[in-house]
C-alpha atoms as a PDB file:
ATOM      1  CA  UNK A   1    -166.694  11.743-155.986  1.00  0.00           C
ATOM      2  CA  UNK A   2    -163.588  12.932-154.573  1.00  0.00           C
ATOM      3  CA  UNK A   3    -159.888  12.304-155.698  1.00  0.00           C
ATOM      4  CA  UNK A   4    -158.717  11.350-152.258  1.00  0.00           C
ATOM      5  CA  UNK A   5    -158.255   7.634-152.285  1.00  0.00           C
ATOM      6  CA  UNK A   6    -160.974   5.600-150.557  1.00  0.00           C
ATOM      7  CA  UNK A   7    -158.451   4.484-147.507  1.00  0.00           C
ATOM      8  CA  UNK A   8    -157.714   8.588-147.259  1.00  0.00           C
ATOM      9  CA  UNK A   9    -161.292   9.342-147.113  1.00  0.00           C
ATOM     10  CA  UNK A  10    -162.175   6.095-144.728  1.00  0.00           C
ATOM     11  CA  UNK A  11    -159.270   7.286-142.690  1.00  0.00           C
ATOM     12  CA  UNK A  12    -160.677  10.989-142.587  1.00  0.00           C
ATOM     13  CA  UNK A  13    -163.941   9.200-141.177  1.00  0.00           C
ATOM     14  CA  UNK A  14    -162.192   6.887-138.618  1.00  0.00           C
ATOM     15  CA  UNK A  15    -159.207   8.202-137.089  1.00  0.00           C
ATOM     16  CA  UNK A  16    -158.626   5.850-134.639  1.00  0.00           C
ATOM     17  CA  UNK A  17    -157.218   3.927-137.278  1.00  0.00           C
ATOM     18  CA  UNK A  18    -153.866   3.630-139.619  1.00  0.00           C
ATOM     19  CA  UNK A  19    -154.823   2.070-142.743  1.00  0.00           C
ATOM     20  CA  UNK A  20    -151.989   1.866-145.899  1.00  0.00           C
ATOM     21  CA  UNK A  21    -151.644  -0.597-148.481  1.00  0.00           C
ATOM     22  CA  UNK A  22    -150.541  -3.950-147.945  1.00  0.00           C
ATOM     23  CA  UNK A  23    -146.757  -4.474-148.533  1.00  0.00           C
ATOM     24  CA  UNK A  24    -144.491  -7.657-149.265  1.00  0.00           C
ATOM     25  CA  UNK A  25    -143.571  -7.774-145.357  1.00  0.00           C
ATOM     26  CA  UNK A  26    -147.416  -7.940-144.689  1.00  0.00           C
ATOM     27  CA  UNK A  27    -148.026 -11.426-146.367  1.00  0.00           C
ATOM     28  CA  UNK A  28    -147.193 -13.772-142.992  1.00  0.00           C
ATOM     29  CA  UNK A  29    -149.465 -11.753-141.368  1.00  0.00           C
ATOM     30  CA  UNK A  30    -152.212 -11.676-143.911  1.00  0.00           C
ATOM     31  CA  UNK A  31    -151.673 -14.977-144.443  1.00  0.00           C
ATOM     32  CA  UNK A  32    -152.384 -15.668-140.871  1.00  0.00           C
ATOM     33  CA  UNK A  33    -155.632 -13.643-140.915  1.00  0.00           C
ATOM     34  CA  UNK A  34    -156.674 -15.387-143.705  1.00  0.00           C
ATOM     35  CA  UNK A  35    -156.161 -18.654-141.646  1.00  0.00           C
ATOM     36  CA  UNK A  36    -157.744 -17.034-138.448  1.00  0.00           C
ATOM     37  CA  UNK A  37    -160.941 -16.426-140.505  1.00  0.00           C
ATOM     38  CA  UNK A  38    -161.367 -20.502-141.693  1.00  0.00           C
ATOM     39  CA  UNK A  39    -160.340 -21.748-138.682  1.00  0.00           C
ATOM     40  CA  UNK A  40    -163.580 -22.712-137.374  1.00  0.00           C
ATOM     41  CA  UNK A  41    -164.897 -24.245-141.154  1.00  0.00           C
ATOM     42  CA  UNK A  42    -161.771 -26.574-141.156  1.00  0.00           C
ATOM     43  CA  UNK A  43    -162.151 -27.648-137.360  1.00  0.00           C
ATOM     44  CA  UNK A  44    -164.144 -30.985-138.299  1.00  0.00           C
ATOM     45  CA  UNK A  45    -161.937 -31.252-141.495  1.00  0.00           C
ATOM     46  CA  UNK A  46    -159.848 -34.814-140.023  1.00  0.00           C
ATOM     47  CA  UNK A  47    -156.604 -33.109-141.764  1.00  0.00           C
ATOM     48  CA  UNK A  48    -153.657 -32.982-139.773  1.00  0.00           C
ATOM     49  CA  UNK A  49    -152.630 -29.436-138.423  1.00  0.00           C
ATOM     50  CA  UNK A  50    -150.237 -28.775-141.035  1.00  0.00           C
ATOM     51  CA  UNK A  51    -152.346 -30.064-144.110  1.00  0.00           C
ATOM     52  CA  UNK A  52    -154.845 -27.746-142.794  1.00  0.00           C
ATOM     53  CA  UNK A  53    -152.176 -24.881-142.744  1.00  0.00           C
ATOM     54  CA  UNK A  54    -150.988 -25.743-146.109  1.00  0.00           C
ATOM     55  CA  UNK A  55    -154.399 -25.855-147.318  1.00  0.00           C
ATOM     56  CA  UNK A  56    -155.226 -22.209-146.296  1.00  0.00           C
ATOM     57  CA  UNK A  57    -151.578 -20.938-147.341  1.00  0.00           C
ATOM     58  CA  UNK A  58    -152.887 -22.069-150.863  1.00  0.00           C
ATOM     59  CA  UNK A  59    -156.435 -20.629-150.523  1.00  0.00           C
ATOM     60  CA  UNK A  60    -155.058 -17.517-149.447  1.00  0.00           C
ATOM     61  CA  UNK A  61    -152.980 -17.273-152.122  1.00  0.00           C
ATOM     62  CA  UNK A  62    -155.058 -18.119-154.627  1.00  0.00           C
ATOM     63  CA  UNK A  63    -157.492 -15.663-153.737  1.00  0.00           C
ATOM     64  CA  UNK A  64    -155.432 -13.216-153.017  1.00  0.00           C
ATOM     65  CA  UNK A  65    -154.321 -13.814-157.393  1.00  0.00           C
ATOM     66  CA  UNK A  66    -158.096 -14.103-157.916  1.00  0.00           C
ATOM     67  CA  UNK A  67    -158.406 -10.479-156.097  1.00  0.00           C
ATOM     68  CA  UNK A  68    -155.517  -8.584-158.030  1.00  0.00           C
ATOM     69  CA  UNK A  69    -156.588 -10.217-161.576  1.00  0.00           C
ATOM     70  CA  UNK A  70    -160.143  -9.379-160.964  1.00  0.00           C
ATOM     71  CA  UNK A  71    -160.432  -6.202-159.450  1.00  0.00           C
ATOM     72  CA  UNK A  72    -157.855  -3.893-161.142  1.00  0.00           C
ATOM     73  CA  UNK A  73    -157.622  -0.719-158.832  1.00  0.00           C
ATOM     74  CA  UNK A  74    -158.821  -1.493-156.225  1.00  0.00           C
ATOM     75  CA  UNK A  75    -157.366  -0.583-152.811  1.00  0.00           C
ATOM     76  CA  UNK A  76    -155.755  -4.018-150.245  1.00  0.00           C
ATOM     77  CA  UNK A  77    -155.302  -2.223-147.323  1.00  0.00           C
ATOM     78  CA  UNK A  78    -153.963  -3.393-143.817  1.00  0.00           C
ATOM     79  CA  UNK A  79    -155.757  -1.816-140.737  1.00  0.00           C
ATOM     80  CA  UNK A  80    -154.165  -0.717-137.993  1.00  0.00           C
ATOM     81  CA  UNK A  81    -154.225   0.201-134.484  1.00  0.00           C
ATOM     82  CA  UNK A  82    -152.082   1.300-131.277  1.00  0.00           C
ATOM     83  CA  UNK A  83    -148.751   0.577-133.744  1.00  0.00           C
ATOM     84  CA  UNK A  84    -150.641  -2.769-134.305  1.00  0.00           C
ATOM     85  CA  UNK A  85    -151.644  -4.492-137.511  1.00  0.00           C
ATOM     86  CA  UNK A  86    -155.118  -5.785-136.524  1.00  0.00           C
ATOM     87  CA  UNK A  87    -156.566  -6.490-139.875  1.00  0.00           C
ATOM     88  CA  UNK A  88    -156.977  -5.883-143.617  1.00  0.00           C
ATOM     89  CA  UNK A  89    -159.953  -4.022-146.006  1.00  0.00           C
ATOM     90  CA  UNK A  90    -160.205  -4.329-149.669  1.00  0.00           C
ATOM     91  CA  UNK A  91    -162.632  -1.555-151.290  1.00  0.00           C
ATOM     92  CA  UNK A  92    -163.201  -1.590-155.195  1.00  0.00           C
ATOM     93  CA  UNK A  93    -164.149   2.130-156.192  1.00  0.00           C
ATOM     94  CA  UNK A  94    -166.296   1.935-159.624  1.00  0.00           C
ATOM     95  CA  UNK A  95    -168.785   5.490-160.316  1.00  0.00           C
ATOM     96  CA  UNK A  96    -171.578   3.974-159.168  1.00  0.00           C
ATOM     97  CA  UNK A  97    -170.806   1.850-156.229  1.00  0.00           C
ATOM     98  CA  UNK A  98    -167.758   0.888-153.987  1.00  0.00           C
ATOM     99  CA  UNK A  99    -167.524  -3.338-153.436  1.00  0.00           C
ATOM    100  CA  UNK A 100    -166.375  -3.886-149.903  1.00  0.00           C
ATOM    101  CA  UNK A 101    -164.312  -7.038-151.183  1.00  0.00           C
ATOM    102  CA  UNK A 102    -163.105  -8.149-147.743  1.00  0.00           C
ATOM    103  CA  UNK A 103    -163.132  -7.035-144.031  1.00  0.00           C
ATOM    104  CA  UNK A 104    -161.011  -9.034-141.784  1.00  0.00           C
ATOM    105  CA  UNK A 105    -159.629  -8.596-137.888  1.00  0.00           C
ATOM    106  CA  UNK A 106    -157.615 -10.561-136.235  1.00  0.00           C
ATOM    107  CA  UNK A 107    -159.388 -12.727-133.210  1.00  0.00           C
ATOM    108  CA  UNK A 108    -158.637 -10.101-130.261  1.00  0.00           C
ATOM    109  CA  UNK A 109    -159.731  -7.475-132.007  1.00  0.00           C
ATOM    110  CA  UNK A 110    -163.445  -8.985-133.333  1.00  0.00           C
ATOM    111  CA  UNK A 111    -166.271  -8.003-130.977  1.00  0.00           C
ATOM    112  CA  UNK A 112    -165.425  -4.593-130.030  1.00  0.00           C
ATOM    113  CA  UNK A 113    -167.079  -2.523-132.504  1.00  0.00           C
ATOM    114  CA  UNK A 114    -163.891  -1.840-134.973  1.00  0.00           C
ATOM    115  CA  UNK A 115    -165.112  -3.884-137.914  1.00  0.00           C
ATOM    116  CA  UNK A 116    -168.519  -1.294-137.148  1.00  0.00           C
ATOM    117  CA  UNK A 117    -166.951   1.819-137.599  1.00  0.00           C
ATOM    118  CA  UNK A 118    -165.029   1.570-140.910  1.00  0.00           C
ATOM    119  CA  UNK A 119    -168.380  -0.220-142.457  1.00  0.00           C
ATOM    120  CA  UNK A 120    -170.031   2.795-140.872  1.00  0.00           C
ATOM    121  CA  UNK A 121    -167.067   5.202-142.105  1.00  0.00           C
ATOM    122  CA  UNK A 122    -167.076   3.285-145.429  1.00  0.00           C
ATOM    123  CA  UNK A 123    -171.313   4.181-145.662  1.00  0.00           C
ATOM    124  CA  UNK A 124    -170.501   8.092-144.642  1.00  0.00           C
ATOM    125  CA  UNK A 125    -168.413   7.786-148.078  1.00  0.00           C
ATOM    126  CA  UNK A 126    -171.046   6.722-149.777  1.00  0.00           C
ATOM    127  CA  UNK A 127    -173.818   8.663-148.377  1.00  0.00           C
ATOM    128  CA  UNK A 128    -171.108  11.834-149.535  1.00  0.00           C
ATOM    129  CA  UNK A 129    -170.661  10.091-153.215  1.00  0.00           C
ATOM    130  CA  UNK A 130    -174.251   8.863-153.777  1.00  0.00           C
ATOM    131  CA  UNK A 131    -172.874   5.332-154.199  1.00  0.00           C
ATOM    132  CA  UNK A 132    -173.808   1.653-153.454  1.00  0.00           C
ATOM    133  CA  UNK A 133    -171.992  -0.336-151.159  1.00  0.00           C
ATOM    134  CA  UNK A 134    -171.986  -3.787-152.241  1.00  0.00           C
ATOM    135  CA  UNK A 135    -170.280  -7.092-150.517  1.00  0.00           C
ATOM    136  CA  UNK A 136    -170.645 -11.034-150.517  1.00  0.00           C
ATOM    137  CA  UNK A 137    -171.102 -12.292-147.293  1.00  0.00           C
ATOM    138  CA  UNK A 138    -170.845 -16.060-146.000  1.00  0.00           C
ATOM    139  CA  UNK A 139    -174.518 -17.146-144.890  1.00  0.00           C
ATOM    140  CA  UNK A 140    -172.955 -18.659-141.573  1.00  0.00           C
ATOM    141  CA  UNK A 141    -170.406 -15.537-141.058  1.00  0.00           C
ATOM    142  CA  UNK A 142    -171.318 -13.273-137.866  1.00  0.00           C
ATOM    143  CA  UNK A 143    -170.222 -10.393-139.937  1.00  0.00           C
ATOM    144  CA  UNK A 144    -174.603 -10.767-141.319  1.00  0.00           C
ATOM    145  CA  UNK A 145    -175.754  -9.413-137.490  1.00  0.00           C
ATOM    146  CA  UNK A 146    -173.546  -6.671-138.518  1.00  0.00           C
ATOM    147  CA  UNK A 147    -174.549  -5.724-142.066  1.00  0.00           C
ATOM    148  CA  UNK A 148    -177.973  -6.616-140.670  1.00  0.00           C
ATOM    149  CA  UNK A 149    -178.392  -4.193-138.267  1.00  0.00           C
ATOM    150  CA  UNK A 150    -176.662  -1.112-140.609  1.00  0.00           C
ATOM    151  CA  UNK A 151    -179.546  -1.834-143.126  1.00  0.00           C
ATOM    152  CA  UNK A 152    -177.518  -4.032-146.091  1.00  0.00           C
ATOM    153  CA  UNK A 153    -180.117  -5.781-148.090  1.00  0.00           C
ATOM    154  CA  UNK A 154    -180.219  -8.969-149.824  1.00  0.00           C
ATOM    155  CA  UNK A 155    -179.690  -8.454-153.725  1.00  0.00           C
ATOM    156  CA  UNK A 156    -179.552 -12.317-154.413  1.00  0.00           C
ATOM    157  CA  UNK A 157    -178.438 -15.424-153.584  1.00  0.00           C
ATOM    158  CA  UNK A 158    -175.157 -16.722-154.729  1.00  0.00           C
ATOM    159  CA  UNK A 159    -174.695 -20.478-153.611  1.00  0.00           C
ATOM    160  CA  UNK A 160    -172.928 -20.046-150.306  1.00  0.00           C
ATOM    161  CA  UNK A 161    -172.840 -16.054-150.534  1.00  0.00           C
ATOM    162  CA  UNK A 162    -175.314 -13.731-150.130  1.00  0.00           C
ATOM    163  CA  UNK A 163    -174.753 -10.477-152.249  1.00  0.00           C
ATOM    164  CA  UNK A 164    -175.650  -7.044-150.005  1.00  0.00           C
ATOM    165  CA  UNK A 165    -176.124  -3.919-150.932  1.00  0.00           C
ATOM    166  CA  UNK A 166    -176.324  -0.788-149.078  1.00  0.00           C
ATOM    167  CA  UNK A 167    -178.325   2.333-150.512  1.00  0.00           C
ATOM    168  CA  UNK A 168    -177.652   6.197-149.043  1.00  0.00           C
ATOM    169  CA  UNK A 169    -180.864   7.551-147.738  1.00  0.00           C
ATOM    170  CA  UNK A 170    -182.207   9.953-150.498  1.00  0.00           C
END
Protein backbone atom coordinates (compact mmCIF):
# COMPACT_ATOMS: atom_id res chain seq x y z
CA UNK A 1 0.00 0.00 0.00
CA UNK A 2 1.29 3.30 -0.73
CA UNK A 3 1.35 6.54 1.47
CA UNK A 4 -0.08 8.73 -1.23
CA UNK A 5 -3.64 9.41 -0.28
CA UNK A 6 -6.28 7.46 -2.21
CA UNK A 7 -7.62 10.83 -4.14
CA UNK A 8 -3.57 11.34 -5.05
CA UNK A 9 -3.31 7.92 -6.33
CA UNK A 10 -7.03 7.99 -8.11
CA UNK A 11 -5.88 11.28 -9.48
CA UNK A 12 -2.47 9.72 -10.76
CA UNK A 13 -4.88 7.14 -12.59
CA UNK A 14 -7.39 9.72 -14.02
CA UNK A 15 -6.02 12.92 -14.91
CA UNK A 16 -8.69 14.35 -16.55
CA UNK A 17 -9.90 15.05 -13.28
CA UNK A 18 -9.34 17.58 -10.10
CA UNK A 19 -10.40 15.85 -7.10
CA UNK A 20 -9.66 17.64 -3.32
CA UNK A 21 -11.54 17.38 -0.28
CA UNK A 22 -14.76 18.81 0.24
CA UNK A 23 -14.69 22.28 1.94
CA UNK A 24 -17.38 24.44 3.92
CA UNK A 25 -18.10 26.47 0.53
CA UNK A 26 -18.87 23.01 -1.11
CA UNK A 27 -22.03 22.17 1.04
CA UNK A 28 -24.84 24.11 -1.39
CA UNK A 29 -23.45 22.29 -3.97
CA UNK A 30 -23.25 18.91 -2.35
CA UNK A 31 -26.30 19.49 -1.00
CA UNK A 32 -27.73 19.91 -4.40
CA UNK A 33 -26.15 16.66 -5.68
CA UNK A 34 -27.47 14.97 -2.98
CA UNK A 35 -30.97 16.28 -4.07
CA UNK A 36 -30.18 15.60 -7.85
CA UNK A 37 -29.61 11.91 -6.92
CA UNK A 38 -33.41 11.42 -5.05
CA UNK A 39 -35.06 13.37 -7.33
CA UNK A 40 -36.64 10.73 -9.24
CA UNK A 41 -37.60 8.47 -5.73
CA UNK A 42 -39.48 11.60 -4.37
CA UNK A 43 -41.28 12.42 -7.81
CA UNK A 44 -44.61 10.47 -6.76
CA UNK A 45 -44.00 11.65 -3.10
CA UNK A 46 -47.48 14.32 -3.15
CA UNK A 47 -45.09 16.78 -0.99
CA UNK A 48 -44.97 20.17 -2.08
CA UNK A 49 -41.63 21.31 -3.82
CA UNK A 50 -40.20 22.78 -0.86
CA UNK A 51 -41.15 19.95 1.73
CA UNK A 52 -39.45 17.80 -0.69
CA UNK A 53 -36.33 20.17 -0.62
CA UNK A 54 -36.40 20.37 3.05
CA UNK A 55 -36.71 16.77 3.27
CA UNK A 56 -33.45 16.04 1.31
CA UNK A 57 -31.56 19.13 3.02
CA UNK A 58 -32.18 16.92 6.20
CA UNK A 59 -31.28 13.54 4.60
CA UNK A 60 -28.27 14.96 3.31
CA UNK A 61 -27.28 16.14 6.33
CA UNK A 62 -27.90 13.48 8.29
CA UNK A 63 -25.98 11.26 6.27
CA UNK A 64 -23.47 13.27 5.63
CA UNK A 65 -23.10 13.09 10.17
CA UNK A 66 -23.76 9.35 9.69
CA UNK A 67 -20.60 9.35 7.12
CA UNK A 68 -18.03 11.41 9.32
CA UNK A 69 -19.10 9.46 12.70
CA UNK A 70 -18.84 6.19 10.98
CA UNK A 71 -16.06 6.15 8.80
CA UNK A 72 -13.18 7.96 10.60
CA UNK A 73 -10.48 8.65 7.82
CA UNK A 74 -11.87 8.32 5.21
CA UNK A 75 -11.43 10.65 2.21
CA UNK A 76 -15.06 13.17 0.98
CA UNK A 77 -13.79 14.34 -2.02
CA UNK A 78 -15.42 16.72 -4.69
CA UNK A 79 -14.68 15.81 -8.41
CA UNK A 80 -13.91 18.06 -10.78
CA UNK A 81 -13.68 18.97 -14.28
CA UNK A 82 -12.93 21.88 -16.94
CA UNK A 83 -12.76 24.38 -13.56
CA UNK A 84 -16.16 22.64 -12.83
CA UNK A 85 -17.37 20.86 -9.73
CA UNK A 86 -19.24 17.92 -11.34
CA UNK A 87 -19.49 15.60 -8.44
CA UNK A 88 -18.26 14.07 -5.17
CA UNK A 89 -16.37 10.41 -4.14
CA UNK A 90 -16.02 9.11 -0.71
CA UNK A 91 -13.32 6.14 -0.45
CA UNK A 92 -12.70 4.45 3.06
CA UNK A 93 -9.01 3.01 2.94
CA UNK A 94 -8.83 -0.04 5.62
CA UNK A 95 -5.55 -2.85 4.82
CA UNK A 96 -7.59 -5.07 3.31
CA UNK A 97 -10.11 -3.33 1.22
CA UNK A 98 -11.08 0.29 0.15
CA UNK A 99 -15.28 0.96 0.60
CA UNK A 100 -16.32 3.13 -2.28
CA UNK A 101 -18.90 4.93 0.16
CA UNK A 102 -20.47 7.17 -2.50
CA UNK A 103 -20.07 8.16 -6.22
CA UNK A 104 -22.17 10.97 -7.32
CA UNK A 105 -22.30 13.41 -10.69
CA UNK A 106 -24.27 15.94 -11.27
CA UNK A 107 -27.16 15.28 -14.13
CA UNK A 108 -25.05 16.69 -17.25
CA UNK A 109 -22.31 14.96 -16.47
CA UNK A 110 -24.00 11.13 -15.92
CA UNK A 111 -23.83 9.06 -19.12
CA UNK A 112 -20.58 9.92 -20.50
CA UNK A 113 -18.31 7.48 -19.08
CA UNK A 114 -16.79 9.75 -16.03
CA UNK A 115 -18.39 7.86 -13.17
CA UNK A 116 -16.43 4.66 -15.38
CA UNK A 117 -13.12 5.81 -15.19
CA UNK A 118 -12.50 6.69 -11.51
CA UNK A 119 -14.38 3.16 -10.59
CA UNK A 120 -11.94 1.85 -13.17
CA UNK A 121 -9.00 4.16 -11.72
CA UNK A 122 -10.25 3.30 -8.20
CA UNK A 123 -9.86 -0.87 -9.33
CA UNK A 124 -6.14 -0.06 -10.90
CA UNK A 125 -5.54 0.95 -7.04
CA UNK A 126 -6.59 -1.99 -5.94
CA UNK A 127 -5.31 -4.35 -8.43
CA UNK A 128 -1.66 -2.32 -7.28
CA UNK A 129 -2.62 -2.86 -3.33
CA UNK A 130 -4.16 -6.37 -3.53
CA UNK A 131 -7.35 -4.94 -2.00
CA UNK A 132 -11.19 -5.37 -2.17
CA UNK A 133 -13.33 -2.83 -3.40
CA UNK A 134 -16.49 -2.91 -1.64
CA UNK A 135 -19.82 -0.56 -2.09
CA UNK A 136 -23.71 -0.65 -1.34
CA UNK A 137 -25.59 -0.05 -4.22
CA UNK A 138 -29.47 0.82 -4.56
CA UNK A 139 -31.19 -2.28 -6.37
CA UNK A 140 -33.09 0.29 -8.73
CA UNK A 141 -29.82 2.66 -9.19
CA UNK A 142 -28.32 2.58 -12.91
CA UNK A 143 -24.99 2.82 -11.29
CA UNK A 144 -25.65 -1.74 -11.11
CA UNK A 145 -25.18 -1.80 -15.30
CA UNK A 146 -22.05 -0.18 -14.32
CA UNK A 147 -20.59 -2.24 -11.47
CA UNK A 148 -22.15 -5.04 -13.53
CA UNK A 149 -20.28 -4.89 -16.41
CA UNK A 150 -16.63 -4.13 -14.40
CA UNK A 151 -17.23 -7.58 -12.68
CA UNK A 152 -18.57 -6.37 -8.87
CA UNK A 153 -20.23 -9.31 -7.33
CA UNK A 154 -23.02 -9.71 -5.06
CA UNK A 155 -21.73 -10.38 -1.36
CA UNK A 156 -25.35 -10.20 0.15
CA UNK A 157 -28.39 -8.68 0.34
CA UNK A 158 -29.04 -5.81 2.59
CA UNK A 159 -32.85 -4.79 2.47
CA UNK A 160 -32.82 -2.16 -0.24
CA UNK A 161 -28.87 -2.41 -0.86
CA UNK A 162 -26.99 -4.80 -2.41
CA UNK A 163 -23.36 -5.11 -0.96
CA UNK A 164 -20.54 -5.53 -4.05
CA UNK A 165 -17.38 -6.47 -3.97
CA UNK A 166 -14.70 -6.32 -6.44
CA UNK A 167 -11.64 -8.86 -6.31
CA UNK A 168 -8.07 -8.04 -8.33
CA UNK A 169 -7.39 -10.81 -10.72
CA UNK A 170 -4.70 -13.06 -9.01
Amino acid sequence: MSGASLAQRLLQQCPQFGLRGEADADTAFLCALYAATRREELAHVPWPDEAKLAFLAEQFQLQRDHYRKNYQGAEFLVVEADGERIGRIYLYPSEREIRLMDIALVDARRGQGLGAALVQGLMQIAREDGREITLHVETNNPALRLYDRLGFRLIEERGVYLFLGWTPPA
